[in-house]
C-alpha atoms as a PDB file:
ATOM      1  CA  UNK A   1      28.805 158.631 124.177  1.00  0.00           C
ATOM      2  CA  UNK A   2      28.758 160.611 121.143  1.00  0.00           C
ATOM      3  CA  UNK A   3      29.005 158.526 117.857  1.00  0.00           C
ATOM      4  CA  UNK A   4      31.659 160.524 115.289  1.00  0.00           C
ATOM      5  CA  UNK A   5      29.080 160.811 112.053  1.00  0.00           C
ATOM      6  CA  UNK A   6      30.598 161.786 108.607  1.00  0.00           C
ATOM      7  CA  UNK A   7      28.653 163.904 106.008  1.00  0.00           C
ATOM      8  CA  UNK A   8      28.310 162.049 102.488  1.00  0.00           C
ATOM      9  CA  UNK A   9      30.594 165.034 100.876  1.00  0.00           C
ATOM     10  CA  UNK A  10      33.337 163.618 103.363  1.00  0.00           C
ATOM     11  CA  UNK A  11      32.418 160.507 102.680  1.00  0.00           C
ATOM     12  CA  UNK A  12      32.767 160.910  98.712  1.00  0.00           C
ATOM     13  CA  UNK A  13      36.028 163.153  98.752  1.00  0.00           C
ATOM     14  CA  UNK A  14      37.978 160.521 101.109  1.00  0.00           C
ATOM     15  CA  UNK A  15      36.614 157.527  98.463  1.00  0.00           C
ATOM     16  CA  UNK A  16      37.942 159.635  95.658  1.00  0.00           C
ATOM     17  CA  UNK A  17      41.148 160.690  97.516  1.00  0.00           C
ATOM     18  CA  UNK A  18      41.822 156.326  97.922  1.00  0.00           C
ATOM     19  CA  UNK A  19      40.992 155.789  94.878  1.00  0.00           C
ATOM     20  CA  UNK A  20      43.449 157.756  93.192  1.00  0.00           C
ATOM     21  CA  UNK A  21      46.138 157.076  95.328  1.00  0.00           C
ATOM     22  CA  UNK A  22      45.473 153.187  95.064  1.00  0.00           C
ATOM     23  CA  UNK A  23      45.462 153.424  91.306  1.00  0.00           C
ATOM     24  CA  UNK A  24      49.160 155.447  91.241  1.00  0.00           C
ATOM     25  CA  UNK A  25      50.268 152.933  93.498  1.00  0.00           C
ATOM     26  CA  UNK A  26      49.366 150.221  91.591  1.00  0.00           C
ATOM     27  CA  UNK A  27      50.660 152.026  88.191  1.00  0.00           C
ATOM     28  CA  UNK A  28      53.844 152.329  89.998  1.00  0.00           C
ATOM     29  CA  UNK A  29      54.036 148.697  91.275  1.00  0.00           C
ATOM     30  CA  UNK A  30      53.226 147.328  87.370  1.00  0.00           C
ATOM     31  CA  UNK A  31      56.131 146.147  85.095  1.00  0.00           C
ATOM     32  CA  UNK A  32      57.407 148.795  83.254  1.00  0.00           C
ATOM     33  CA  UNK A  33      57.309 148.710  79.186  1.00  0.00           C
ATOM     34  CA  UNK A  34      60.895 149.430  77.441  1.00  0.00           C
ATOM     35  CA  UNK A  35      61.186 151.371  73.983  1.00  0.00           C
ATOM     36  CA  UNK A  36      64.160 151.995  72.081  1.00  0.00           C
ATOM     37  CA  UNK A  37      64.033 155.361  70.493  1.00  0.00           C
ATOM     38  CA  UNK A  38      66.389 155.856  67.428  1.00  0.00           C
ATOM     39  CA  UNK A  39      67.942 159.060  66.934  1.00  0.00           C
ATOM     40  CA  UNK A  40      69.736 158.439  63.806  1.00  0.00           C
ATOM     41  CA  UNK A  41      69.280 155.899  61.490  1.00  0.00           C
ATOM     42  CA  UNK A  42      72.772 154.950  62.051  1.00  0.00           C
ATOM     43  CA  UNK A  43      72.158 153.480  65.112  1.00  0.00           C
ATOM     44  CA  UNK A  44      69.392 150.924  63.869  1.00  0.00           C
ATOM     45  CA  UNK A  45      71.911 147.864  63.675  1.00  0.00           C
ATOM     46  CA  UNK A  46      74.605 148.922  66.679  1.00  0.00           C
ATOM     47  CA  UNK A  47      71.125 149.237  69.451  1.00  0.00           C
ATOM     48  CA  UNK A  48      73.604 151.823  71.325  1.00  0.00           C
ATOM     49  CA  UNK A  49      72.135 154.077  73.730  1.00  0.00           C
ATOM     50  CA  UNK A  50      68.467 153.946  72.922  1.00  0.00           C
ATOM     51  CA  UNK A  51      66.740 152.331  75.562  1.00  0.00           C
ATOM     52  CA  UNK A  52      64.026 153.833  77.397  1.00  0.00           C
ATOM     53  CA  UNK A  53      62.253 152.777  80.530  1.00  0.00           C
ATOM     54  CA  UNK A  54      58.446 153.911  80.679  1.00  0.00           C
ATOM     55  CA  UNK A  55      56.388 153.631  83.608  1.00  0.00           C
ATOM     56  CA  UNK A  56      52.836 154.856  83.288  1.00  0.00           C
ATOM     57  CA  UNK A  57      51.574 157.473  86.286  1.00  0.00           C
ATOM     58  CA  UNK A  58      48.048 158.017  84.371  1.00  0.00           C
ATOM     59  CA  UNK A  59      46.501 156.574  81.227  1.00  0.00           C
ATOM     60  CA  UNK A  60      43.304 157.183  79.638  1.00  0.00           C
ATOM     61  CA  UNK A  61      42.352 155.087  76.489  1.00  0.00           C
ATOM     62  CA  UNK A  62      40.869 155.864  73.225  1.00  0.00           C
ATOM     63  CA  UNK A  63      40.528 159.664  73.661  1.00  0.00           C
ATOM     64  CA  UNK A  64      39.822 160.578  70.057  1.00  0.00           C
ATOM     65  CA  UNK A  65      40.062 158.789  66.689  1.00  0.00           C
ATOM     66  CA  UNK A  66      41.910 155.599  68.768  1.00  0.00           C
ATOM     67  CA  UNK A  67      44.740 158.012  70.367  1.00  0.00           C
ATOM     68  CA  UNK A  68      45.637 157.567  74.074  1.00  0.00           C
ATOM     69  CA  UNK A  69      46.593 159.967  76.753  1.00  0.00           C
ATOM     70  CA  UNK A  70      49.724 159.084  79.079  1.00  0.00           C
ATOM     71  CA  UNK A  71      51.234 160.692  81.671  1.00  0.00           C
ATOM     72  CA  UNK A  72      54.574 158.540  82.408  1.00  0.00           C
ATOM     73  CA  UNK A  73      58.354 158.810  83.590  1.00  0.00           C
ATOM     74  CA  UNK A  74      61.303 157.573  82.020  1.00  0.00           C
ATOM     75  CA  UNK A  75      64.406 156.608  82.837  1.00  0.00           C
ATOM     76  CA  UNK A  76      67.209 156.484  80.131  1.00  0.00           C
ATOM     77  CA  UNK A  77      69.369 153.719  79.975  1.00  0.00           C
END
């Protein structure tokens, strides 16, 4: 019977392809950080309004000069 046999360009594209979809799985699944943005210095005592929920879809670390790169959604609260 004839064995099914894989090239090593399959073999690298369907590792990459797992990879990535494991990792935005997993960025999904993690606890989400929440941020309260203040949009007038009015609201700094009454916390009205400001809340943000950020999950992070893609992060990359110390880019430049100590900045990071997100990609994220939010969700207003």
């Amino acid at each position: 019977m004839g064995a099914r046999r894989f090239t090593l360009w399959a073999v690298i594209v369907i590792g990459l392809i797992s990879f990535l979809i494991g990792s935005l799985l997993r960025s999904l699944i993690s606890p989400a950080d929440f941020i309260y943005v203040v949009t007038d210095l009015g609201e700094v005592g009454e916390m009205r309004g400001g809340w943000r929920e950020v999950k992070r879809l893609v992060e990359v670390k110390y880019i430049v000069g100590g900045w990071d790169f997100q990609i994220a959604v939010v969700r207003r609260h």
